[in-house]
N, C-alpha and C. Protein backbone atom coordinates (compact mmCIF):
# COMPACT_ATOMS: atom_id res chain seq x y z
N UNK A 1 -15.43 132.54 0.32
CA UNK A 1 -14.94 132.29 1.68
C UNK A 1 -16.09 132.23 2.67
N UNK A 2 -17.13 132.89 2.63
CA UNK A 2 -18.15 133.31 3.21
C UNK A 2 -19.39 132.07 3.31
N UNK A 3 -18.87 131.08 2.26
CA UNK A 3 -19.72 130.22 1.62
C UNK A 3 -19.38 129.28 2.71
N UNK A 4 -17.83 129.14 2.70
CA UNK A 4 -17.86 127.54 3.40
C UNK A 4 -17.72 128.06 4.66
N UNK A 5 -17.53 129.09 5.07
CA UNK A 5 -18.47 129.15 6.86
C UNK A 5 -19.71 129.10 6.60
N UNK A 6 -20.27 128.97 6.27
CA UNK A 6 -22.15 128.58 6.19
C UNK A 6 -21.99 127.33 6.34
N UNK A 7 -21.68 126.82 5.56
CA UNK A 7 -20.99 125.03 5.80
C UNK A 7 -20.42 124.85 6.50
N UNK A 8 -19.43 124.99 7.27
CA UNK A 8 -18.51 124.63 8.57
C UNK A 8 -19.66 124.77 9.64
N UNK A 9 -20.47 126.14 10.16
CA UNK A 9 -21.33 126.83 10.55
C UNK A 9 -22.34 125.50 10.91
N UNK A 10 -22.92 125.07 9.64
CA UNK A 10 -24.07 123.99 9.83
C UNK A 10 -23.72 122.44 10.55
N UNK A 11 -22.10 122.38 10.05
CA UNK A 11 -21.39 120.99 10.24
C UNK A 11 -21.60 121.45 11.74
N UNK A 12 -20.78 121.96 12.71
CA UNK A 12 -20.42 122.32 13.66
C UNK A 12 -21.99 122.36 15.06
N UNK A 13 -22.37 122.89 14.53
CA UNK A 13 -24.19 123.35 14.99
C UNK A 13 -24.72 122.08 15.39
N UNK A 14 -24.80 121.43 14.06
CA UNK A 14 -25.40 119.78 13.95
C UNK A 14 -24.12 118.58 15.41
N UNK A 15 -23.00 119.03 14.73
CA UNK A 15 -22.28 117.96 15.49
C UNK A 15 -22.48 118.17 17.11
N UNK A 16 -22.66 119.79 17.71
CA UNK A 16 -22.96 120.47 18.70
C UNK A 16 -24.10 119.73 19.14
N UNK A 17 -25.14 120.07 18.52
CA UNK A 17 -26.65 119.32 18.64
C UNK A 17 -26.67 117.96 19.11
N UNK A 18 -26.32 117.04 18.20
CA UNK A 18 -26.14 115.91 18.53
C UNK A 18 -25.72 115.69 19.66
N UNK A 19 -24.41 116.04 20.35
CA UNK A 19 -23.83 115.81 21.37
C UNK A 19 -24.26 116.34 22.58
N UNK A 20 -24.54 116.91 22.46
CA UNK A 20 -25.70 118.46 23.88
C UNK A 20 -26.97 117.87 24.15
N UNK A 21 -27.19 116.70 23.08
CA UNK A 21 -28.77 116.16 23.28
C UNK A 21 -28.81 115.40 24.68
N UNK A 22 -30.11 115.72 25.30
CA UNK A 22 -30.53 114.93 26.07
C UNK A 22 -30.51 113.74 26.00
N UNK A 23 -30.32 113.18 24.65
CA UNK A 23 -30.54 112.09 24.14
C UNK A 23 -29.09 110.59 24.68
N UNK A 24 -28.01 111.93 24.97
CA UNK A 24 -27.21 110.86 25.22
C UNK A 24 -26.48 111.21 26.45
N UNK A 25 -26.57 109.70 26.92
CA UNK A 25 -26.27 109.35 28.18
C UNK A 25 -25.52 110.05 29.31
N UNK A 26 -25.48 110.24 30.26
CA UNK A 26 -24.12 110.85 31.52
C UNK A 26 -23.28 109.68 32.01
N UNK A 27 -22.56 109.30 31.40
CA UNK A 27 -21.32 108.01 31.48
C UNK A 27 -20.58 108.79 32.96
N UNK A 28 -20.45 107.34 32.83
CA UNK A 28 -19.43 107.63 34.29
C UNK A 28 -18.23 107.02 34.42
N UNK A 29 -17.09 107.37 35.24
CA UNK A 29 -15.97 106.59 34.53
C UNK A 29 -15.24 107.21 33.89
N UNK A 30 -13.46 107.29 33.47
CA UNK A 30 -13.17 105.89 34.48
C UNK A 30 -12.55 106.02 36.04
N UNK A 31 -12.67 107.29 36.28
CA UNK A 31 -11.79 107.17 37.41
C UNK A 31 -12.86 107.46 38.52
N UNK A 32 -14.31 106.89 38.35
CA UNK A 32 -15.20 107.06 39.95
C UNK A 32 -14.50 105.93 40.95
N UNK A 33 -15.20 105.82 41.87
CA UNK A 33 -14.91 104.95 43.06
C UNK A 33 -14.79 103.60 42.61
N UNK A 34 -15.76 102.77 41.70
CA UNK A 34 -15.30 101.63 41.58
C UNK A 34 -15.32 101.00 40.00
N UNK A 35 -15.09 102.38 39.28
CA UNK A 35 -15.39 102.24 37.71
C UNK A 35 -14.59 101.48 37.22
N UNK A 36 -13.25 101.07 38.00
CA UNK A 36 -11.67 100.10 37.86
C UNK A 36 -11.49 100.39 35.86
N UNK A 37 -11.58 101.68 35.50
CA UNK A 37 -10.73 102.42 34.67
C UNK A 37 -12.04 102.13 33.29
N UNK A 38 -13.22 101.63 33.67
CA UNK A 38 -14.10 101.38 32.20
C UNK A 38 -15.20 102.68 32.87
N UNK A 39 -15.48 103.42 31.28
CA UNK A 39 -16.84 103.88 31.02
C UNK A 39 -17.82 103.34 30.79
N UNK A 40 -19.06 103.54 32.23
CA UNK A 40 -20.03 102.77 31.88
C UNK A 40 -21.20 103.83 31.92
N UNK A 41 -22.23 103.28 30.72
CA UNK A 41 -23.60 104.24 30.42
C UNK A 41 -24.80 103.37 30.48
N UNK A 42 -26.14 104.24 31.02
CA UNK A 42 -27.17 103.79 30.87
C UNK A 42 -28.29 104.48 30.79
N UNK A 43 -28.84 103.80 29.06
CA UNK A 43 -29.72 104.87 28.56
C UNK A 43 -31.59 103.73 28.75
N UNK A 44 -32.36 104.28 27.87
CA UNK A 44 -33.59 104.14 27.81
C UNK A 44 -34.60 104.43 26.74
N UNK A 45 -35.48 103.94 26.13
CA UNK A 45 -36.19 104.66 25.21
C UNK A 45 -37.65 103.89 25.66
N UNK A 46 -38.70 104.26 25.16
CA UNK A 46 -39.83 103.41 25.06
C UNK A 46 -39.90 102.29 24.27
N UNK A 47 -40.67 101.45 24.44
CA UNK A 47 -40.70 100.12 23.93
C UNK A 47 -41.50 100.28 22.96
N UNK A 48 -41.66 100.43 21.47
CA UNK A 48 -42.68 100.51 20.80
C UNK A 48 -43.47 98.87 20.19
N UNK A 49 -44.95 98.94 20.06
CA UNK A 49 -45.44 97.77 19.73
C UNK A 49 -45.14 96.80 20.92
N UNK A 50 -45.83 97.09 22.17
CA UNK A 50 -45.60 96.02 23.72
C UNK A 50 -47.01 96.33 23.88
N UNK A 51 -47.84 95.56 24.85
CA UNK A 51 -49.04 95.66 24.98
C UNK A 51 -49.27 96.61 26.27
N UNK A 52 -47.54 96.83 27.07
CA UNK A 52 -47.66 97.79 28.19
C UNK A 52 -47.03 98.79 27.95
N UNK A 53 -47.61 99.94 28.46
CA UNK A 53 -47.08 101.33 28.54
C UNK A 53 -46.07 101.45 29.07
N UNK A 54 -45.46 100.46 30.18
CA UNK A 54 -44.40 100.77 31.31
C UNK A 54 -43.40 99.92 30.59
N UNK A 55 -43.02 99.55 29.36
CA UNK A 55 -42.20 98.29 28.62
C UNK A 55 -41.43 99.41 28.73
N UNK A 56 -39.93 99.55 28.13
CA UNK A 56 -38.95 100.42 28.27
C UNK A 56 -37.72 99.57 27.58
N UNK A 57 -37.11 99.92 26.93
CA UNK A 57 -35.36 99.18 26.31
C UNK A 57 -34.67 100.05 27.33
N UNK A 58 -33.94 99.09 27.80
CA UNK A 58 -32.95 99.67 28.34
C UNK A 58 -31.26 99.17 28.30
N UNK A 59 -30.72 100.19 28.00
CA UNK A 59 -29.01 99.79 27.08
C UNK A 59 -28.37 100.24 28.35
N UNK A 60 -27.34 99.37 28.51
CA UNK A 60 -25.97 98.84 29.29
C UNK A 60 -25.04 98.76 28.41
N UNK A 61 -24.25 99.99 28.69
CA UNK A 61 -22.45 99.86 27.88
C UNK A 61 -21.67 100.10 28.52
N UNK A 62 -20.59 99.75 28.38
CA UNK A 62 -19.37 99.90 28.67
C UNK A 62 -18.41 99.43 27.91
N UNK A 63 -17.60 100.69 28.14
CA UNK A 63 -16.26 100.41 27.27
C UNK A 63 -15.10 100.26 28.12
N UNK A 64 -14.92 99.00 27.98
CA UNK A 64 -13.47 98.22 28.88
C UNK A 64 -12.22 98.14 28.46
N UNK A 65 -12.03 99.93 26.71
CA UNK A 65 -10.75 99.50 26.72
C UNK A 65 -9.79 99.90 27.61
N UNK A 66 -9.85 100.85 28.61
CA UNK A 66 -8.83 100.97 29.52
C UNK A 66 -9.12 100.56 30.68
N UNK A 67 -9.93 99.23 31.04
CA UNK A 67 -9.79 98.83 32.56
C UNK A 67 -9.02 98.10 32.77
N UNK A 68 -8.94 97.95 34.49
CA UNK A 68 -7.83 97.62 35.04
C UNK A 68 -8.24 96.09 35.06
N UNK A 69 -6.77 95.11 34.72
CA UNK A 69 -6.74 93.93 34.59
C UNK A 69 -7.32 93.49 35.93
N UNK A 70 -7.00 94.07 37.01
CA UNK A 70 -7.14 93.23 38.25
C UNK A 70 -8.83 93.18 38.52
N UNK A 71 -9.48 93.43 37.40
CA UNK A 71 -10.73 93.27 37.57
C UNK A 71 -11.25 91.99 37.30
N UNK A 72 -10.62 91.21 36.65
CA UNK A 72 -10.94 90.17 36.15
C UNK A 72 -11.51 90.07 34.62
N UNK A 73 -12.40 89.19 34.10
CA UNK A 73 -13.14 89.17 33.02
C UNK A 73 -14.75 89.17 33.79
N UNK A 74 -15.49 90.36 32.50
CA UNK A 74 -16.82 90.45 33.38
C UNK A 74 -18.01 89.23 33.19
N UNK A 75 -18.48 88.97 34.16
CA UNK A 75 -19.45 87.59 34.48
C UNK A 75 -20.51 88.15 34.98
N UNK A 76 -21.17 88.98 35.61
CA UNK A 76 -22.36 89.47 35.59
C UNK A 76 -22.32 91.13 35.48
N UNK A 77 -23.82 91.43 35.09
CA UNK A 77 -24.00 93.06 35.42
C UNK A 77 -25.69 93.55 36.03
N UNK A 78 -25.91 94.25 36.43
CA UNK A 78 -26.91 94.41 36.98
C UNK A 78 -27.12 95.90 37.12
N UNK A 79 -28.70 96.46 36.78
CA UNK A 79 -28.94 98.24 36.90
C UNK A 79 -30.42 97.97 37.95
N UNK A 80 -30.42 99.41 38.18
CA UNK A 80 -31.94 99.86 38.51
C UNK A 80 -32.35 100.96 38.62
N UNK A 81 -33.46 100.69 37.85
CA UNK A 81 -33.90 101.74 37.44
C UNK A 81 -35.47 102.20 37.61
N UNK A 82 -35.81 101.26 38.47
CA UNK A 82 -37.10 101.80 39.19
C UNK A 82 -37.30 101.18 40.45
N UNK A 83 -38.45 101.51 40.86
CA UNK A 83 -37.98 101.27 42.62
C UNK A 83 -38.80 99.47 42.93
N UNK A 84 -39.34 98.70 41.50
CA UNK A 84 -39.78 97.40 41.43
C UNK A 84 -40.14 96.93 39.37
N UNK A 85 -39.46 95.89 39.36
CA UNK A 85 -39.62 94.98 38.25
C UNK A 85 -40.90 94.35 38.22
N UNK A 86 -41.64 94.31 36.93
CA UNK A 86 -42.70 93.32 37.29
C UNK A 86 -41.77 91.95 36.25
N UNK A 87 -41.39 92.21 35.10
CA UNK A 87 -40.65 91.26 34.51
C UNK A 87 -39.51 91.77 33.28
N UNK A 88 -38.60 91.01 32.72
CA UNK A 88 -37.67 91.41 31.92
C UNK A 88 -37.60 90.54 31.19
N UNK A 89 -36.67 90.66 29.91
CA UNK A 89 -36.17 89.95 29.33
C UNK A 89 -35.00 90.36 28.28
N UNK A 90 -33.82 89.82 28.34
CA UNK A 90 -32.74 90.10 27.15
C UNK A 90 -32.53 89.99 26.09
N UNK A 91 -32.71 91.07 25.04
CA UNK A 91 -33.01 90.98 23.64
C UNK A 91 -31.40 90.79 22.72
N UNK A 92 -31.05 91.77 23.23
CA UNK A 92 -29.14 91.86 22.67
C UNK A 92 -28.43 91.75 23.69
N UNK A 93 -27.30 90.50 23.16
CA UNK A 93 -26.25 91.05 24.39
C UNK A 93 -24.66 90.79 23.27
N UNK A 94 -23.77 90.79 24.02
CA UNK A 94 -22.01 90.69 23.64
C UNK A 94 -22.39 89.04 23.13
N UNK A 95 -21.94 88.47 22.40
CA UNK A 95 -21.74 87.21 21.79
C UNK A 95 -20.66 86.18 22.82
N UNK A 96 -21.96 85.12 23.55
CA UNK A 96 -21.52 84.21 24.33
C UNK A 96 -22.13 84.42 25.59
N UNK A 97 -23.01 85.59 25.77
CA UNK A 97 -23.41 86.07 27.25
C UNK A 97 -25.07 84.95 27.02
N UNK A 98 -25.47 84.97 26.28
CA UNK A 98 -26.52 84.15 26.32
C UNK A 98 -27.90 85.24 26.44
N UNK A 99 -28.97 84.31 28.10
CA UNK A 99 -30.18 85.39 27.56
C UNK A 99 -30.77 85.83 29.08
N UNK A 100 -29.88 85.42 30.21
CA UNK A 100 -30.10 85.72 31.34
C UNK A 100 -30.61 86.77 31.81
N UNK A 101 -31.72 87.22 32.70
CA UNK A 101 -32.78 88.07 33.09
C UNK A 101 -33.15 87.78 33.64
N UNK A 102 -32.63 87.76 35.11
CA UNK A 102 -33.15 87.86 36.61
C UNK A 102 -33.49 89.28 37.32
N UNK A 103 -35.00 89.34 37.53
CA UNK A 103 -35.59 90.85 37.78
C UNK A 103 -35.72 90.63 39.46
N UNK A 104 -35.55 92.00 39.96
CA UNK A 104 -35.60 92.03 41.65
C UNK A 104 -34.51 91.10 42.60
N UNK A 105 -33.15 91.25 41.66
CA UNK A 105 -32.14 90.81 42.06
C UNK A 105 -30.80 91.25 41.55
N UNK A 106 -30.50 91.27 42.68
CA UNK A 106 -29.01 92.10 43.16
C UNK A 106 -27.65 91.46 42.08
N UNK A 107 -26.63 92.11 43.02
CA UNK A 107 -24.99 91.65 42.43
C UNK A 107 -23.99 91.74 43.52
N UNK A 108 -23.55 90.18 43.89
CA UNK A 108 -22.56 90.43 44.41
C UNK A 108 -21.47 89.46 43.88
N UNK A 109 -20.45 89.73 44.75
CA UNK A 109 -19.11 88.85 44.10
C UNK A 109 -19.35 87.35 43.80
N UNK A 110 -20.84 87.02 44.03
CA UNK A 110 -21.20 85.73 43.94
C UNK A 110 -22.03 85.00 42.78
N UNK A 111 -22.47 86.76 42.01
CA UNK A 111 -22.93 86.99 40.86
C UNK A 111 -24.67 87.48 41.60
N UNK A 112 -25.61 86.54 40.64
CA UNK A 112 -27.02 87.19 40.87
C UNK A 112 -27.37 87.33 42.24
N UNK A 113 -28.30 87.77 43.45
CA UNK A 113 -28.26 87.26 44.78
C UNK A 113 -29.61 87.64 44.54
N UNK A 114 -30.51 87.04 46.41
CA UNK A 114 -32.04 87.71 46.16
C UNK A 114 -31.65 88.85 47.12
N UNK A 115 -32.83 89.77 47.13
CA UNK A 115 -32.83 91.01 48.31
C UNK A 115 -32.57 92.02 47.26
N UNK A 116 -32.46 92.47 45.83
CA UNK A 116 -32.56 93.27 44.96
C UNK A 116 -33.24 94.26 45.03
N UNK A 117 -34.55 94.44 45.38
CA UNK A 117 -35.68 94.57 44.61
C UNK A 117 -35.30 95.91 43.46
N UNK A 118 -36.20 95.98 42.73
CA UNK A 118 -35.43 97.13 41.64
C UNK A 118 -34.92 96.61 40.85
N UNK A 119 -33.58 95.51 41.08
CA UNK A 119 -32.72 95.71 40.22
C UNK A 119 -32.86 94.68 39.13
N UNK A 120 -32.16 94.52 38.44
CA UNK A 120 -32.29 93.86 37.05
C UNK A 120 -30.71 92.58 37.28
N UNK A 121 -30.82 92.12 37.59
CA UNK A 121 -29.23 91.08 37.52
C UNK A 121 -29.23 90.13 35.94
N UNK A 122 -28.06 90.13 35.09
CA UNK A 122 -27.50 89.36 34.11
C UNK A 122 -26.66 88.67 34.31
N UNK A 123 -26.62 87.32 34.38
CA UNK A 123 -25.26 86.16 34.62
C UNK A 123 -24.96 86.16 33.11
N UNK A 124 -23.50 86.07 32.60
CA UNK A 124 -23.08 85.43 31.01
C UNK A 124 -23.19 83.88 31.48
N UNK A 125 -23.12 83.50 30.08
CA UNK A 125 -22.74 81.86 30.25
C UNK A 125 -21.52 81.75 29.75
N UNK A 126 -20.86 82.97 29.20
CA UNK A 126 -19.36 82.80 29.37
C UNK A 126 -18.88 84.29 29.51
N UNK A 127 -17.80 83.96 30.18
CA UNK A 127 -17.14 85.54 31.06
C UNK A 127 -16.60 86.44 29.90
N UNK A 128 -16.87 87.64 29.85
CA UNK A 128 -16.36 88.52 28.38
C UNK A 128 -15.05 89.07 28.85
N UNK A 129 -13.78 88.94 28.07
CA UNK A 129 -12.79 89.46 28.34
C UNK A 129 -12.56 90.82 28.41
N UNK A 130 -11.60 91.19 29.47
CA UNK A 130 -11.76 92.40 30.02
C UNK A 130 -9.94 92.70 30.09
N UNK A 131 -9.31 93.92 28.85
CA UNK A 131 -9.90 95.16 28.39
C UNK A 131 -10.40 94.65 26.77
N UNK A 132 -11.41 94.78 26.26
CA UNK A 132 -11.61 94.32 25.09
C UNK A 132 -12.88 95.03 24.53
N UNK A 133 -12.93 96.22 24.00
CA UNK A 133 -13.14 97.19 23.44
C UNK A 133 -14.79 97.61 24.27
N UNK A 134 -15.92 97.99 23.43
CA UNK A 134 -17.35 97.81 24.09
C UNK A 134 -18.12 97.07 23.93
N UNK A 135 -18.81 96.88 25.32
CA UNK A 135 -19.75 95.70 25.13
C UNK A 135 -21.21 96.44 25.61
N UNK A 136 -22.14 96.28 24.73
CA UNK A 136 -23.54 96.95 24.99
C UNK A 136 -24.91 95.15 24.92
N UNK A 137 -25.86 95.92 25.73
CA UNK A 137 -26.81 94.81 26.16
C UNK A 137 -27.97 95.44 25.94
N UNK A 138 -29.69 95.21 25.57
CA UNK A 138 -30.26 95.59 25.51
C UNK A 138 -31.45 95.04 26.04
N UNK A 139 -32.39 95.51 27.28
CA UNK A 139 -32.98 94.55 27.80
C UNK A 139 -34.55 95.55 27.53
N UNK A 140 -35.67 94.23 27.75
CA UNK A 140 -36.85 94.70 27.22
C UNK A 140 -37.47 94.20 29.20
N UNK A 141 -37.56 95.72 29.64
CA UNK A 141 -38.19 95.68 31.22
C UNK A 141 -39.89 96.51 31.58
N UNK A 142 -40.30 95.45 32.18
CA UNK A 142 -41.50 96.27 32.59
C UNK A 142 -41.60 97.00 34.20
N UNK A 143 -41.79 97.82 34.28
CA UNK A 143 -41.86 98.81 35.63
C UNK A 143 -43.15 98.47 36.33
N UNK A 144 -44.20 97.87 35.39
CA UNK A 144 -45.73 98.19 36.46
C UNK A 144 -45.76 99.60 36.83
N UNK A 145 -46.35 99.25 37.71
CA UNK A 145 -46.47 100.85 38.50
C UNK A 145 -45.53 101.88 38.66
N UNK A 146 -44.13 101.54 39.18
CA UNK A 146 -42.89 102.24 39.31
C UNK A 146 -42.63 103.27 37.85
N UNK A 147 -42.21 104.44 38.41
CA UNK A 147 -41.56 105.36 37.68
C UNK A 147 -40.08 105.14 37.32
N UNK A 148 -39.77 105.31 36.30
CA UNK A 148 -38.28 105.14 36.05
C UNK A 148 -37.93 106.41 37.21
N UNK A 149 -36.27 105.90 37.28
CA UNK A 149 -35.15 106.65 37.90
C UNK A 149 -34.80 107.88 36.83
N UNK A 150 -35.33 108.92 36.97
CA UNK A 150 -34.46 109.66 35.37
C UNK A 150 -33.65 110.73 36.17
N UNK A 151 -34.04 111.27 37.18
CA UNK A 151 -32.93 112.07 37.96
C UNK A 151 -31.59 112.18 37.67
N UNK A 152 -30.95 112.82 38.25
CA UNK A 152 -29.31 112.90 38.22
C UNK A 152 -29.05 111.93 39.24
N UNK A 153 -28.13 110.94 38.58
CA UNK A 153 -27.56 109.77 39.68
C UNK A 153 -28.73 109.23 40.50
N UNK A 154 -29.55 109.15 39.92
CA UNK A 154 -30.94 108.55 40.84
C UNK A 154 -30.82 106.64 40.45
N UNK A 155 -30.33 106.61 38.95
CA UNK A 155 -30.19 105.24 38.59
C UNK A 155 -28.95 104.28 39.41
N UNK A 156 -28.67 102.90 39.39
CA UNK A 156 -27.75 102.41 39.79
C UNK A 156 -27.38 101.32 38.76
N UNK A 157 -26.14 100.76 38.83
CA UNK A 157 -25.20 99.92 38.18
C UNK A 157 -24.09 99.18 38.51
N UNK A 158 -24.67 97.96 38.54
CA UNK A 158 -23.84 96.90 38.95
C UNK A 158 -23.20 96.27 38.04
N UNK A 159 -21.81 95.77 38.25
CA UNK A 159 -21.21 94.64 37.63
C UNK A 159 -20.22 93.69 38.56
N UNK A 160 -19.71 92.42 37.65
CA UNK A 160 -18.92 91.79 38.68
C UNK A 160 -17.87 91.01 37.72
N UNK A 161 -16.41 91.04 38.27
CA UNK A 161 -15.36 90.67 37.74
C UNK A 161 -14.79 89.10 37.94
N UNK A 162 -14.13 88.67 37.63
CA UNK A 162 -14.13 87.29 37.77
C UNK A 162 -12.93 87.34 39.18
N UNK A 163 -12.31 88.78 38.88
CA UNK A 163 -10.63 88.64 40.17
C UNK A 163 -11.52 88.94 41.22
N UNK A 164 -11.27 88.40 42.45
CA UNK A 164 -11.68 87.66 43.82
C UNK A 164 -12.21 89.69 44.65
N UNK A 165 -13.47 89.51 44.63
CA UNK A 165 -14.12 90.76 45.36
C UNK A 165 -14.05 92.27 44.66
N UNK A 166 -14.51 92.10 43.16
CA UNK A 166 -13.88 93.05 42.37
C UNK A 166 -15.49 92.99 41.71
N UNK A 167 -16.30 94.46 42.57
CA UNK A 167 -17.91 94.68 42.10
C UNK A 167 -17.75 96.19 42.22
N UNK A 168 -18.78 96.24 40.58
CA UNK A 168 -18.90 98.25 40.33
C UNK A 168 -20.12 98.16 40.89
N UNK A 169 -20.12 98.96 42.04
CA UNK A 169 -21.20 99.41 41.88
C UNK A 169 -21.78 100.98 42.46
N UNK A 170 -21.85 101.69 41.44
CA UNK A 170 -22.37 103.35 40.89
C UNK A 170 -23.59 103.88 40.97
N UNK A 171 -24.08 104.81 41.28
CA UNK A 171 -25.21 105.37 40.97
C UNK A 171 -24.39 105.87 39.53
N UNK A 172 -25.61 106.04 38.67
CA UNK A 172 -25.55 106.92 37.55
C UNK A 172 -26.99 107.39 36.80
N UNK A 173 -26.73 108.70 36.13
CA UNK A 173 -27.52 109.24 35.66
C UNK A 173 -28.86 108.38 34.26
N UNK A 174 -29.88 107.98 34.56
CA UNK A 174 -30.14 107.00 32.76
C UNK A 174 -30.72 108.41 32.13
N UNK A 175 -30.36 108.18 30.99
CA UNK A 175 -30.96 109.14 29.84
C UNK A 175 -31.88 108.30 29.24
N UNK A 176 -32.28 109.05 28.22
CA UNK A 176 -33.22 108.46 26.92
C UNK A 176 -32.06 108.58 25.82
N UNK A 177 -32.28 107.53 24.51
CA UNK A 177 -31.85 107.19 23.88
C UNK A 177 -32.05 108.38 22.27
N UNK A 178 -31.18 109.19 21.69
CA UNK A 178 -31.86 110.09 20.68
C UNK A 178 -32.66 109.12 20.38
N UNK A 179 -34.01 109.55 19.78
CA UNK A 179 -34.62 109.39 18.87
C UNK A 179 -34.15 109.98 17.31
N UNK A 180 -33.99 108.84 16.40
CA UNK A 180 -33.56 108.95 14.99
C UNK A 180 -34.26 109.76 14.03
N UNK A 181 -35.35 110.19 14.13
CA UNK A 181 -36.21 110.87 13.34
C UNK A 181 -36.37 112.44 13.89
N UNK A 182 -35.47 112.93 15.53
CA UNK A 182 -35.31 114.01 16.25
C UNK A 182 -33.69 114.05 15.13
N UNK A 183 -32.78 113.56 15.31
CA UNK A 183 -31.48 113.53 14.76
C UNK A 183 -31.43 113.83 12.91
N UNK A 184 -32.81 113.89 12.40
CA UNK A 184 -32.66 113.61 10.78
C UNK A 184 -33.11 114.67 10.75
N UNK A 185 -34.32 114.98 11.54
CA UNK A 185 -34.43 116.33 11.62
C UNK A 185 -33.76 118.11 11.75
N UNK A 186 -32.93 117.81 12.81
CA UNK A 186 -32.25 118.65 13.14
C UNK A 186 -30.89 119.26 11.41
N UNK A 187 -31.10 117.24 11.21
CA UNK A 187 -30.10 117.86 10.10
C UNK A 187 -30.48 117.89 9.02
N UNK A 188 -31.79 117.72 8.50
CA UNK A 188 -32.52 118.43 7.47
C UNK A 188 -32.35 120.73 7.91
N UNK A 189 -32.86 120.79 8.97
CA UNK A 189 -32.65 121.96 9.25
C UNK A 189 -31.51 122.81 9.13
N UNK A 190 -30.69 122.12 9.50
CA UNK A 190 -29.08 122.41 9.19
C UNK A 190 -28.41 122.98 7.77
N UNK A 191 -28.90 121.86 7.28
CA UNK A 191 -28.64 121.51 5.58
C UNK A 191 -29.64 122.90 4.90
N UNK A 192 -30.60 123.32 5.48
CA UNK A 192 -31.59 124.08 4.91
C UNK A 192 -30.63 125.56 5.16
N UNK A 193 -29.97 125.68 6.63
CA UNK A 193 -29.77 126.74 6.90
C UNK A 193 -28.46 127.02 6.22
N UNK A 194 -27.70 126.21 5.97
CA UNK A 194 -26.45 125.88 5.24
C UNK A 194 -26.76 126.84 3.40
N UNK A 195 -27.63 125.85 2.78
CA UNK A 195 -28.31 126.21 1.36
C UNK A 195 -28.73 127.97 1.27
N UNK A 196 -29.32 128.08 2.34
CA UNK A 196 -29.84 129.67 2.73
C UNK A 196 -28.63 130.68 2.66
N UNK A 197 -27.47 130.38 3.21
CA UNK A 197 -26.57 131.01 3.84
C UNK A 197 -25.79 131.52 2.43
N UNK A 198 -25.65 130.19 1.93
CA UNK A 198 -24.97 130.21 0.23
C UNK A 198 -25.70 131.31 -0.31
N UNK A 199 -26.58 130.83 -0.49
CA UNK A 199 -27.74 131.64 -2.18
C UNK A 199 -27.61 133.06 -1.37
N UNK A 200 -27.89 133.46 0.24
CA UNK A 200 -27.56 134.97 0.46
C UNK A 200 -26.09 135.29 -0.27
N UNK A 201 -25.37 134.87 0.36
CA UNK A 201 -23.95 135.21 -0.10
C UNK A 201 -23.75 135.43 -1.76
N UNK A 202 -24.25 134.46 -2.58
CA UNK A 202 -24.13 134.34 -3.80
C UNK A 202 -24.68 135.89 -4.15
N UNK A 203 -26.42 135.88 -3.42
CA UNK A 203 -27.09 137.19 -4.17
C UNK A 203 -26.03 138.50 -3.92
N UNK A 204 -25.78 138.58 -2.55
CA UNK A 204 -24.61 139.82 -1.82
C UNK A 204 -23.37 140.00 -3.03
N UNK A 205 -22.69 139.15 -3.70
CA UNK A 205 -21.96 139.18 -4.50
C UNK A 205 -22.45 139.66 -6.06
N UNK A 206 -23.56 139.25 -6.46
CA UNK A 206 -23.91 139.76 -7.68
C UNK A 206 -24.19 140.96 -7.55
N UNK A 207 -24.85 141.52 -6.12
CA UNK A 207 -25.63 142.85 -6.27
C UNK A 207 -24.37 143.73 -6.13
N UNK A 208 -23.04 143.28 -5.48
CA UNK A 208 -21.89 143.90 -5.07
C UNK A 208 -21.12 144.19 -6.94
N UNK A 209 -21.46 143.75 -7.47
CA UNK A 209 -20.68 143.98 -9.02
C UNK A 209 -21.18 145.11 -9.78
């Protein structure tokens, strides 16, 4: 009995871990001011193999299965996350959005606009239907000089709906993205403390006979 709480013990710890990590995001949504019923997140990691230090991935999700129809279908989105872009570009997006990456520009109901600065604007080349499960984007941005936003609610997030004057736009928290080799770790450790827990128990029982 003693055995598989060591195991539950390690399962539990690990699943704890994972989720408690810094690593993942402060979503916002769905019921902020203009979240119109979707969770939206925005994380970050370093860019590895870029010739600049200030390169950065940065992931845009949202999950639109419970937003509100009267939002329309989404046609642009836009973040920021430092206080100037030197350039961007879109590596992943939802299938049909294309490869749009307009840096130091805004979002309004009109889609990309200028007077941004900071921000990152994405037009689709076709509108993604909206409620229709998650859609994540992954963009490769350089900061130059600028410090990322990592504060609490220091970041911002734009999007825009196709129904007539229907724009999110949030401050939110960006995180960093776990790192996978922090996550294998933890559960190598786990698994170790798990194995440990057994063989005590096992010895406690033989010496108990």
């Amino acid at each position: 009995m003693r055995a598989i709480s060591w195991s539950t013990l390690a399962v539990a710890v690990l699943v704890t871990s994972v989720y408690a990590s810094p690593g993942y995001a402060d979503s916002i949504g769905p019921n902020c001011g203009s979240c119109f019923g979707g969770i939206w997140t925005l994380e970050y990691s370093l860019a590895g193999n870029t010739p600049s230090p200030t390169d950065y991935n940065i992931f845009y999700t949202v999950n639109t299965s419970g937003m509100n129809a009267s939002f329309g279908n989404l046609t642009t989105i836009g973040f920021k996350v430092a206080s100037h872009l030197v350039s961007a570009s879109l590596v992943t997006s939802p299938a049909g959005w294309a490869t749009d990456a307009k840096v130091n520009q805004g979002v309004s109901d009109n889609g990309c606009t200028n007077g941004g600065n900071g921000f990152l604007c994405s037009q689709g080349s076709t509108a993604l239907p909206i409620p229709d499960g998650i859609y994540t984007w992954q963009f490769l941005v350089d900061t130059g000089n600028s410090a990322l936003f990592t504060g609490s609610l220091a970041a911002s997030i734009k999007a825009n709906g196709s129904g007539q004057g229907q724009v999110l736009s949030e401050s939110i928290t960006l995180q960093t993205v776990p790192e996978p080799t922090t996550l294998l770790l933890v559960g190598t450790l786990l698994a170790g403390l798990g194995i440990w827990g057994r063989k005590r128990w096992l010895e406690n029982r033989v010496a108990s006979r």
